[in-house]
N, C-alpha and C. Protein backbone atom coordinates (compact mmCIF):
# COMPACT_ATOMS: atom_id res chain seq x y z
N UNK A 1 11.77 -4.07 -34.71
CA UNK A 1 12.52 -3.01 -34.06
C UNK A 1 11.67 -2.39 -32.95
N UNK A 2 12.35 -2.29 -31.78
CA UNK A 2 11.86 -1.68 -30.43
C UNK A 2 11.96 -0.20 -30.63
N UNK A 3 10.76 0.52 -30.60
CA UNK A 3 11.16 2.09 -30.86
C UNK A 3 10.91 2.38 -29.42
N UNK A 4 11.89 3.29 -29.13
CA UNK A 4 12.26 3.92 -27.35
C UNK A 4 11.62 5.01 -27.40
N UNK A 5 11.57 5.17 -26.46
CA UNK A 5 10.33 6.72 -25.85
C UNK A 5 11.14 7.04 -25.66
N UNK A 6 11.88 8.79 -25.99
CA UNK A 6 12.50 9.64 -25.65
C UNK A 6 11.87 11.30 -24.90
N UNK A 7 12.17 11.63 -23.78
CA UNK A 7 11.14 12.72 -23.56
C UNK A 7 11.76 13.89 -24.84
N UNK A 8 10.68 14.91 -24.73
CA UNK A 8 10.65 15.88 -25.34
C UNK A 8 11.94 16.92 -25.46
N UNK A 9 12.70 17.26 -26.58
CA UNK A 9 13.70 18.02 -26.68
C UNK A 9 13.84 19.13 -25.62
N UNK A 10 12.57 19.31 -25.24
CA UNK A 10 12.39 20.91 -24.60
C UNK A 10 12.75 20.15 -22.84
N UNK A 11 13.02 18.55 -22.40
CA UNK A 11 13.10 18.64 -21.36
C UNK A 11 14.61 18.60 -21.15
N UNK A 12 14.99 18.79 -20.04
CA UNK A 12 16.66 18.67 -19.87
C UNK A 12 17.03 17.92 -18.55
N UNK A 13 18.50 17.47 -18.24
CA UNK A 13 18.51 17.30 -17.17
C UNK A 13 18.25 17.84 -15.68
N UNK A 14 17.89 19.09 -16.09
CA UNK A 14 17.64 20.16 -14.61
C UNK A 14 16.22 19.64 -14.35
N UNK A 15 15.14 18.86 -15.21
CA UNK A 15 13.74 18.25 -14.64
C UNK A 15 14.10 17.24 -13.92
N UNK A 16 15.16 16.41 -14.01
CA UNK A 16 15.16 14.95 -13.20
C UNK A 16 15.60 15.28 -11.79
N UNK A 17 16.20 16.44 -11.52
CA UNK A 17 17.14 16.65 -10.64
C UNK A 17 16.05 17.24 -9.04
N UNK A 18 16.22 17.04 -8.32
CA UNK A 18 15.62 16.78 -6.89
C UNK A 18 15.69 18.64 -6.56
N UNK A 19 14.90 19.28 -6.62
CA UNK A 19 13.32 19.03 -6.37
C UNK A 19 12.37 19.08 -7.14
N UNK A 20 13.22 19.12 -8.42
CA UNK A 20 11.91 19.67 -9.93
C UNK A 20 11.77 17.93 -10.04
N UNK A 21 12.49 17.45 -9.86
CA UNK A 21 11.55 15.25 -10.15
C UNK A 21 10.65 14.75 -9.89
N UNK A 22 10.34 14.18 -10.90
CA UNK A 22 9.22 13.59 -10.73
C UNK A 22 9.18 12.31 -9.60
N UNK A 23 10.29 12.11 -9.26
CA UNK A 23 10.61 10.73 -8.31
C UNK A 23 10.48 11.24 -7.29
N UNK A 24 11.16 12.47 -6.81
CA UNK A 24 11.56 13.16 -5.94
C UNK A 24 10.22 13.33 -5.16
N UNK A 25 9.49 14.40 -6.42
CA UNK A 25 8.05 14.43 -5.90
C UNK A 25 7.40 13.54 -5.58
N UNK A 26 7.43 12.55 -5.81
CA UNK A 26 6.52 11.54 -5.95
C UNK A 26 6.71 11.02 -4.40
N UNK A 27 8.30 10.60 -4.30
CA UNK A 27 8.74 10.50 -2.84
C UNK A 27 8.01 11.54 -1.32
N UNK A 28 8.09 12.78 -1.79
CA UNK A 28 7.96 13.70 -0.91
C UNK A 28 6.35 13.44 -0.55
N UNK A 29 5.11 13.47 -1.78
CA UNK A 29 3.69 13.17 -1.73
C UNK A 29 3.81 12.26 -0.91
N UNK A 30 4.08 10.75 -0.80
CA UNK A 30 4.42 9.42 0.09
C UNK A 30 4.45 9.65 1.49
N UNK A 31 5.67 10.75 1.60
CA UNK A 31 5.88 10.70 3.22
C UNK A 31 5.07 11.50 3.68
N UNK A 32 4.55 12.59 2.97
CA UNK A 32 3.66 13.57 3.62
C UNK A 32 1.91 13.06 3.70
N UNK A 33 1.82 11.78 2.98
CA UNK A 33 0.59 11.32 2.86
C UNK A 33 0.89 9.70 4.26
N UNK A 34 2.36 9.71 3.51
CA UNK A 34 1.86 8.30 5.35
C UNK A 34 2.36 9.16 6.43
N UNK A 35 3.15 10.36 6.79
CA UNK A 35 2.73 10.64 7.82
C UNK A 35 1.23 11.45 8.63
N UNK A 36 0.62 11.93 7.52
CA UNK A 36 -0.63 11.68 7.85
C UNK A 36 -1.34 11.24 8.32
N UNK A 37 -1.67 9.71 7.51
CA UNK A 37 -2.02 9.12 7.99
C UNK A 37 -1.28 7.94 9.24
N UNK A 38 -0.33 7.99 9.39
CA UNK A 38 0.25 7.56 10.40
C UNK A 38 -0.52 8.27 12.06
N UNK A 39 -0.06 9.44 11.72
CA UNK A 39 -1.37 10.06 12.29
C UNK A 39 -2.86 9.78 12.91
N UNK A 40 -3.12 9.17 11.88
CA UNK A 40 -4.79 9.24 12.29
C UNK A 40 -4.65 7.59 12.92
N UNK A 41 -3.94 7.06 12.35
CA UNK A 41 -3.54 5.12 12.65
C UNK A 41 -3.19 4.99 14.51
N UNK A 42 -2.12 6.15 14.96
CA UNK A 42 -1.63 6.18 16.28
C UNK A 42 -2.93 5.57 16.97
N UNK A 43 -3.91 6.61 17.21
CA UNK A 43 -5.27 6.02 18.15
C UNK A 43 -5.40 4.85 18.09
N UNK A 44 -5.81 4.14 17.09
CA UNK A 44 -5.60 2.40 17.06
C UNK A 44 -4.04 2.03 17.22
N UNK A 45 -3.49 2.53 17.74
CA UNK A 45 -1.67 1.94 17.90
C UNK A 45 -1.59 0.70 16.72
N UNK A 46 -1.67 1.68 15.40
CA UNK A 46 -1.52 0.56 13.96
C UNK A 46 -0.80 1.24 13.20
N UNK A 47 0.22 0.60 12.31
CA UNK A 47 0.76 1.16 11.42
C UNK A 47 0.59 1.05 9.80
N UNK A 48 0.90 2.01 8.94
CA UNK A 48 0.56 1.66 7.45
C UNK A 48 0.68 0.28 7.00
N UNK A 49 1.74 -0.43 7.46
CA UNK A 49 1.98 -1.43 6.99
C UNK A 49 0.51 -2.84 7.65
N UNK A 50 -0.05 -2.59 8.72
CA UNK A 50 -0.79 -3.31 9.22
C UNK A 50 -2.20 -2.70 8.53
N UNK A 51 -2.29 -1.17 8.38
CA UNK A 51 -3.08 -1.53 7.20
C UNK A 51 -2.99 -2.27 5.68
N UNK A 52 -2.10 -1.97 5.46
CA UNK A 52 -2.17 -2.83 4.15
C UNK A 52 -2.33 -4.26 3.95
N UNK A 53 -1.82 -4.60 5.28
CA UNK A 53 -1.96 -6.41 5.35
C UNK A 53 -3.83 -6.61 5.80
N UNK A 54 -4.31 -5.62 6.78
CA UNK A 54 -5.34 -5.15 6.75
C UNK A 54 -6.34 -5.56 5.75
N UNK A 55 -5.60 -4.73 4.56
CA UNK A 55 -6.85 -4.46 3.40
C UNK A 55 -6.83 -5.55 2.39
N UNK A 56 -5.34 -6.11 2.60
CA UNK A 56 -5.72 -7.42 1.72
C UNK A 56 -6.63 -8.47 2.51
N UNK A 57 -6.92 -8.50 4.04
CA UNK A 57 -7.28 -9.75 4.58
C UNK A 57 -8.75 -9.35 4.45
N UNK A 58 -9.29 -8.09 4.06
CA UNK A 58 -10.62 -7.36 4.21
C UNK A 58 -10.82 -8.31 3.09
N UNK A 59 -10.12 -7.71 1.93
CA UNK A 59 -10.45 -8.15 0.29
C UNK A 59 -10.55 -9.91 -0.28
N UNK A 60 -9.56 -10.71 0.69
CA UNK A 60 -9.48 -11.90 0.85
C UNK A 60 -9.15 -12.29 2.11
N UNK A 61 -9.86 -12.96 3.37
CA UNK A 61 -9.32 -13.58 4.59
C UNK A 61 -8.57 -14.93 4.45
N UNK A 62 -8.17 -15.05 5.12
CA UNK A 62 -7.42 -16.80 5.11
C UNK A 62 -6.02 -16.98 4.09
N UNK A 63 -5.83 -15.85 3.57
CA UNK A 63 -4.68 -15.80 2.71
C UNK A 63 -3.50 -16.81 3.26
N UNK A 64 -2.74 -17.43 2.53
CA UNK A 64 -1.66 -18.22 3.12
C UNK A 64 -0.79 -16.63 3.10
N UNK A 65 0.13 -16.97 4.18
CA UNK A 65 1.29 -16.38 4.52
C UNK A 65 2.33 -15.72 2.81
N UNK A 66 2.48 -16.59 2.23
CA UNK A 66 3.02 -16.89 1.30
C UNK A 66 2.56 -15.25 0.33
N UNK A 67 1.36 -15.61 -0.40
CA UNK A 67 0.61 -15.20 -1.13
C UNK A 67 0.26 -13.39 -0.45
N UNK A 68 0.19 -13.34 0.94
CA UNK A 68 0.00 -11.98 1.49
C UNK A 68 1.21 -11.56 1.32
N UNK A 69 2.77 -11.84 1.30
CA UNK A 69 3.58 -11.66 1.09
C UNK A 69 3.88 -11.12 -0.30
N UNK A 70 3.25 -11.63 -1.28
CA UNK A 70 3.37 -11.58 -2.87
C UNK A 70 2.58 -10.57 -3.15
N UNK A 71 1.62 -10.52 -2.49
CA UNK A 71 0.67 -9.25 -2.63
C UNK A 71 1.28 -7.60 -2.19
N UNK A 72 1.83 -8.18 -1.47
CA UNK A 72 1.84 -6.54 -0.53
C UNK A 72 3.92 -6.75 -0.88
N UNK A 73 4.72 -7.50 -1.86
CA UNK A 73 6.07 -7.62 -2.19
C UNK A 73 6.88 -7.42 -1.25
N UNK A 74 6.86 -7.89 -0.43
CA UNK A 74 7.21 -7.99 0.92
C UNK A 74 8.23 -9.29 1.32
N UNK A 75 9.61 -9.55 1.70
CA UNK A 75 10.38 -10.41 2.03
C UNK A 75 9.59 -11.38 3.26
N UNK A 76 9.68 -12.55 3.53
CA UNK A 76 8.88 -13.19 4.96
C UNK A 76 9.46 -13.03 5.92
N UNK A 77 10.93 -12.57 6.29
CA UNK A 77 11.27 -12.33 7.56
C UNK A 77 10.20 -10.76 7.94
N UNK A 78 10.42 -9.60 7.19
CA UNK A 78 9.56 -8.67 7.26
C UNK A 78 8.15 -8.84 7.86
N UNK A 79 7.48 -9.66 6.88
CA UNK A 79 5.84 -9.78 7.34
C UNK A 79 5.77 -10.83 8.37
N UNK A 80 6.63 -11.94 8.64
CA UNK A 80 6.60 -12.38 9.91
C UNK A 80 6.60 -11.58 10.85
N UNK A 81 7.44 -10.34 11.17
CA UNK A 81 7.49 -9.62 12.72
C UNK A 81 6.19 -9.10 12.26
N UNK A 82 5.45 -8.91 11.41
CA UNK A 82 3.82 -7.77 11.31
C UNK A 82 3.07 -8.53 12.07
N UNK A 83 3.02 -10.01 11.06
CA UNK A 83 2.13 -10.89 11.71
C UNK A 83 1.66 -11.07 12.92
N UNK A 84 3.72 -11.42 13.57
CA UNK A 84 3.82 -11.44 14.80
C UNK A 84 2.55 -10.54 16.07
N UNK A 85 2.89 -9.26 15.55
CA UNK A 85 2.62 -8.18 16.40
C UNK A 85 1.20 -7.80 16.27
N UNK A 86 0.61 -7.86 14.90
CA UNK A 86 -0.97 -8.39 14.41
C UNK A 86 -1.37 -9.31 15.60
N UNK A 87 -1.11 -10.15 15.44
CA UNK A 87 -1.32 -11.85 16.05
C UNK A 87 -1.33 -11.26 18.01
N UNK A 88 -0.43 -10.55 18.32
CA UNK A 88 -0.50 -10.48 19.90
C UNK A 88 -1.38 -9.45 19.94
N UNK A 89 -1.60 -8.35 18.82
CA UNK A 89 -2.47 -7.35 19.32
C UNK A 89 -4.15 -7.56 19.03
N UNK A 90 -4.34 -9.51 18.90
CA UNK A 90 -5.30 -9.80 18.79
C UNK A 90 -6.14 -9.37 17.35
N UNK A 91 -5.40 -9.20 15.79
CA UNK A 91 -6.18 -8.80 15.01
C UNK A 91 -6.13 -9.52 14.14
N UNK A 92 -4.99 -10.35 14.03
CA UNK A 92 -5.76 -11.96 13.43
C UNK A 92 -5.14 -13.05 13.90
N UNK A 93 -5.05 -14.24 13.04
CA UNK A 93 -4.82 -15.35 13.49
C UNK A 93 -4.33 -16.05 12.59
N UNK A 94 -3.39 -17.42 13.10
CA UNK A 94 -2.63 -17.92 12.40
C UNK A 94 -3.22 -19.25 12.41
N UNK A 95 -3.44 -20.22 10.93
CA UNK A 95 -3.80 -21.61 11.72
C UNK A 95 -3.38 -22.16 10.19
N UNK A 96 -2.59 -23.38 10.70
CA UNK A 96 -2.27 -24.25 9.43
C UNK A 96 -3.60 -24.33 8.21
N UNK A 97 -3.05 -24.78 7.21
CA UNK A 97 -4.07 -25.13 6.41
C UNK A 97 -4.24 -26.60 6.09
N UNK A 98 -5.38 -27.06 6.13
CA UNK A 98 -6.19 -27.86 6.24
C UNK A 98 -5.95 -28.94 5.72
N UNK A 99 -5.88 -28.56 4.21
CA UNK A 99 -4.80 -29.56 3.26
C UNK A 99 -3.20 -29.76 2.95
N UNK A 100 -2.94 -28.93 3.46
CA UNK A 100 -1.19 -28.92 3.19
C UNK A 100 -0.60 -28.02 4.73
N UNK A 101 -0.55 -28.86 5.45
CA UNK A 101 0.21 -28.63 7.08
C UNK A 101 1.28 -27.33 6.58
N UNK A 102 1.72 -27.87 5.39
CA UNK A 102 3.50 -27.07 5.81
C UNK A 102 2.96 -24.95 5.43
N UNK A 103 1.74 -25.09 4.85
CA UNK A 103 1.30 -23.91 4.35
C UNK A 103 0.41 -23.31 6.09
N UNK A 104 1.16 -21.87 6.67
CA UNK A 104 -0.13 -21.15 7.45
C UNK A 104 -0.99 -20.23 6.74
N UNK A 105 -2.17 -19.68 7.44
CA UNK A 105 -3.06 -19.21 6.57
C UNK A 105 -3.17 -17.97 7.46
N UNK A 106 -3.40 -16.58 7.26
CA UNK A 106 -3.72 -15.90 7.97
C UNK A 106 -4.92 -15.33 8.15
N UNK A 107 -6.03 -15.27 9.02
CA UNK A 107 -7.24 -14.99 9.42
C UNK A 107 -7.34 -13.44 10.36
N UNK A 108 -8.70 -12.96 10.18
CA UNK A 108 -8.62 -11.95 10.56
C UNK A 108 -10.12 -12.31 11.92
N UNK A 109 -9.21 -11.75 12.96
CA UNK A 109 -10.54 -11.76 14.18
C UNK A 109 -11.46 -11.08 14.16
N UNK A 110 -12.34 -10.64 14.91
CA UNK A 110 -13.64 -9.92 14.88
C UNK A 110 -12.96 -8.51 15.05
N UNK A 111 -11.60 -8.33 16.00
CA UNK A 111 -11.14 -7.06 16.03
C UNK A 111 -10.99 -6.50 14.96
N UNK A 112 -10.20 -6.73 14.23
CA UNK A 112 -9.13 -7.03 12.44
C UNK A 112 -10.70 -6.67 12.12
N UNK A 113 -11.31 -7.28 12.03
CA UNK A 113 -12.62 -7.52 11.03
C UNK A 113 -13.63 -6.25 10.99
N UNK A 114 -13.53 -5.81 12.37
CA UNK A 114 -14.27 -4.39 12.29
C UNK A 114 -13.51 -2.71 12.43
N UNK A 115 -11.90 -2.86 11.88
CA UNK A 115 -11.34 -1.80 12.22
C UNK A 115 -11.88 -1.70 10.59
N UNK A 116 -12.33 -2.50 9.56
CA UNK A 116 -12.68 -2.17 8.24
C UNK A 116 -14.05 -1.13 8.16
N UNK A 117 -14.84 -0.85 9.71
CA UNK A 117 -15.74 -0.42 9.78
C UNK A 117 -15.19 1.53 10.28
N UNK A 118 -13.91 1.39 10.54
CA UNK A 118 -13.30 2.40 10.67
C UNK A 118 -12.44 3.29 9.40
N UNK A 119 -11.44 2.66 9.03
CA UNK A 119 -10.04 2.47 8.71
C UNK A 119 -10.16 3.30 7.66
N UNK A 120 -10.76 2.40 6.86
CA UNK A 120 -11.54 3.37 5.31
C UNK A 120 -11.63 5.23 5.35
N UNK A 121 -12.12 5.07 6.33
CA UNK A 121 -12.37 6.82 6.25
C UNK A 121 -11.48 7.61 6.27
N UNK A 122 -10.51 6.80 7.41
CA UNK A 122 -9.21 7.40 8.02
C UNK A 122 -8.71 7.74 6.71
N UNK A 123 -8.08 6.82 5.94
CA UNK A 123 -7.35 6.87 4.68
C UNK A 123 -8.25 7.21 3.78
N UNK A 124 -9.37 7.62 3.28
CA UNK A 124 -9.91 8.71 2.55
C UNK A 124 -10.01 9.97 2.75
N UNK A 125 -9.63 10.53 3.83
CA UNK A 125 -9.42 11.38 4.80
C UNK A 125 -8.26 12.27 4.11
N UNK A 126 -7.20 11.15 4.39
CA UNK A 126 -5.50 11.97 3.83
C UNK A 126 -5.80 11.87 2.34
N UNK A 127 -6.06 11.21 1.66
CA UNK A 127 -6.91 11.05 0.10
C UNK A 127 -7.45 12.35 -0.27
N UNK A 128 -8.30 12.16 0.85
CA UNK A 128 -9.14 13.49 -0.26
C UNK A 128 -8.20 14.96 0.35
N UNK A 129 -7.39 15.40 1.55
CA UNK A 129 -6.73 16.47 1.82
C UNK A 129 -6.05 16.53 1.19
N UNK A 130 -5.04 15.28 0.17
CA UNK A 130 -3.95 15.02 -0.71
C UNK A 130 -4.38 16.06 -1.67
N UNK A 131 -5.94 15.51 -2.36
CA UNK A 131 -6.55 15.34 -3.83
C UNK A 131 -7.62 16.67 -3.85
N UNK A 132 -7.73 17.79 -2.52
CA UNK A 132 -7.98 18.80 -2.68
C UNK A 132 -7.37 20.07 -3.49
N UNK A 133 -9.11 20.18 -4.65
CA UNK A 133 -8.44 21.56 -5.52
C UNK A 133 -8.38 20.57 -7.06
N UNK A 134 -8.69 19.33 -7.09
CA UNK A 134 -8.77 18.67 -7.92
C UNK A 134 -9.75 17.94 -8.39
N UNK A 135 -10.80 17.71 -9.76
CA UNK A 135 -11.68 17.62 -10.57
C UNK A 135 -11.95 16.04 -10.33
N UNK A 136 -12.80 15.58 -10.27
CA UNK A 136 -13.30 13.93 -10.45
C UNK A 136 -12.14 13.18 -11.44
N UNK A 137 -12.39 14.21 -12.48
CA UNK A 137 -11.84 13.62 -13.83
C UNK A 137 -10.01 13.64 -13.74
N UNK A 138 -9.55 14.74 -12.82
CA UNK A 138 -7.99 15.01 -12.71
C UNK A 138 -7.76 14.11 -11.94
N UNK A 139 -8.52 13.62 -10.63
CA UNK A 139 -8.06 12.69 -9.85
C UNK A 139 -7.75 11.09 -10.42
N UNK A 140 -8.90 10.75 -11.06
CA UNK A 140 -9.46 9.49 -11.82
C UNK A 140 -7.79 9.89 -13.13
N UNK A 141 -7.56 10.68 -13.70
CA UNK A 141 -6.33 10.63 -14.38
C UNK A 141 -5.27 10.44 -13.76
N UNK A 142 -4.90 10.92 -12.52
CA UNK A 142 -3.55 10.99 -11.33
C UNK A 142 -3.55 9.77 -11.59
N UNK A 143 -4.59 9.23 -10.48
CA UNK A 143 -4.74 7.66 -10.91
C UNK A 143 -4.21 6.68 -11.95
N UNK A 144 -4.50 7.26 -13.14
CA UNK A 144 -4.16 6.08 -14.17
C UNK A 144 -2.59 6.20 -14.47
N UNK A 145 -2.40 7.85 -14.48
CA UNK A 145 -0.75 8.08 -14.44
C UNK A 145 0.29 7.29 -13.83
N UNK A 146 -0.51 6.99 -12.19
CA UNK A 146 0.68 6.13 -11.53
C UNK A 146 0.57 5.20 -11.99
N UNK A 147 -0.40 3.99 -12.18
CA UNK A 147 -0.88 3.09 -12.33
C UNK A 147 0.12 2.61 -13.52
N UNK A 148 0.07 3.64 -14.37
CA UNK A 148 1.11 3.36 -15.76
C UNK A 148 2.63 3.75 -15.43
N UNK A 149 2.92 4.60 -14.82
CA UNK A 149 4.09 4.53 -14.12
C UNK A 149 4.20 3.23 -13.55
N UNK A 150 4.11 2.93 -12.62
CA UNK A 150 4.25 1.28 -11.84
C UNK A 150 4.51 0.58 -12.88
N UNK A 151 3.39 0.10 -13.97
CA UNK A 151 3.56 -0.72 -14.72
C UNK A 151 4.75 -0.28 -15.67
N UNK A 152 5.02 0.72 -16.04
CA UNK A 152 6.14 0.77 -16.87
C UNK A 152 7.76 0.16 -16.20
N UNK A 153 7.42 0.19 -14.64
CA UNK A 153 8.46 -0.30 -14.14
C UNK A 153 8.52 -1.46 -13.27
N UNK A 154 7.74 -2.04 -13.41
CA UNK A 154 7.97 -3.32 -13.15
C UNK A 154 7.61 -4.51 -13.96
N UNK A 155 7.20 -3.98 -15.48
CA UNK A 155 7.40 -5.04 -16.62
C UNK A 155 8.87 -5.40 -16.80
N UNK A 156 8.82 -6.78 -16.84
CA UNK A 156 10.28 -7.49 -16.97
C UNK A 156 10.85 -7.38 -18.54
């Protein structure tokens, strides 16, 4: 027998409801943290989303197309126009792979390669203005909260 998590008697439907939600909130933190940093991204004329393709190519370069897609859950018509616009604004590169033609791989140029010498700060920046007024230990918990949120919702 599957026993269900029920919240607490004491909560009601007036907590789910927009603006006491937790979704809600959660939504509102999002936009007020990427327009932020959207913000600080303008100067490099880059957007969140080119960081994130960014930080996976930091963490792994040469990623097939495919796989950066799976990472960052992203449809391929979508990350094709990124690529695209990556690719003309010179920050990486596209080149078949080596063993299997029908697979591209995406590479990051020396440009791509040293905005990692920037970028970081930028987005620790809105991080820590987010996470001001809050304990090592409260943050490091926020943390695990979402972390288990996510996972509670995207186990199949």
């Amino acid at each position: 027998m599957v026993s269900q998590s029920h919240p607490p008697a004491s909560h009601t439907w007036q907590d789910v409801k927009a603006p006491n939600g937790v979704g809600y909130r959660i939504k509102l933190l999002s936009q007020l943290m990427n327009r932020q940093f959207q913000e600080r991204l303008e100067p490099h004329r880059l957007t969140p989303f080119h960081w994130v393709v960014l930080c996976c190519l930091w963490e792994q370069d040469g990623l097939p197309t495919s796989e950066l897609g799976e990472r960052l859950c992203q449809v391929g018509g979508t990350l094709t126009g990124v690529i695209d616009r990556m690719a003309e604004r010179g920050l990486v590169r596209r080149e078949r792979d080596r063993q299997d033609r029908r697979i591209w791989r995406i590479w990051l140029t020396p440009v791509g390669q040293e905005l990692e010498t920037i970028l970081p700060a930028e987005a620790a920046g809105v991080r820590d203005s987010a996470m001001r007024g809050l304990s090592d230990a409260e943050q490091q918990l926020f943390s695990e909260w979402l972390d288990q949120m996510i996972a509670n919702l995207t186990e199949s």
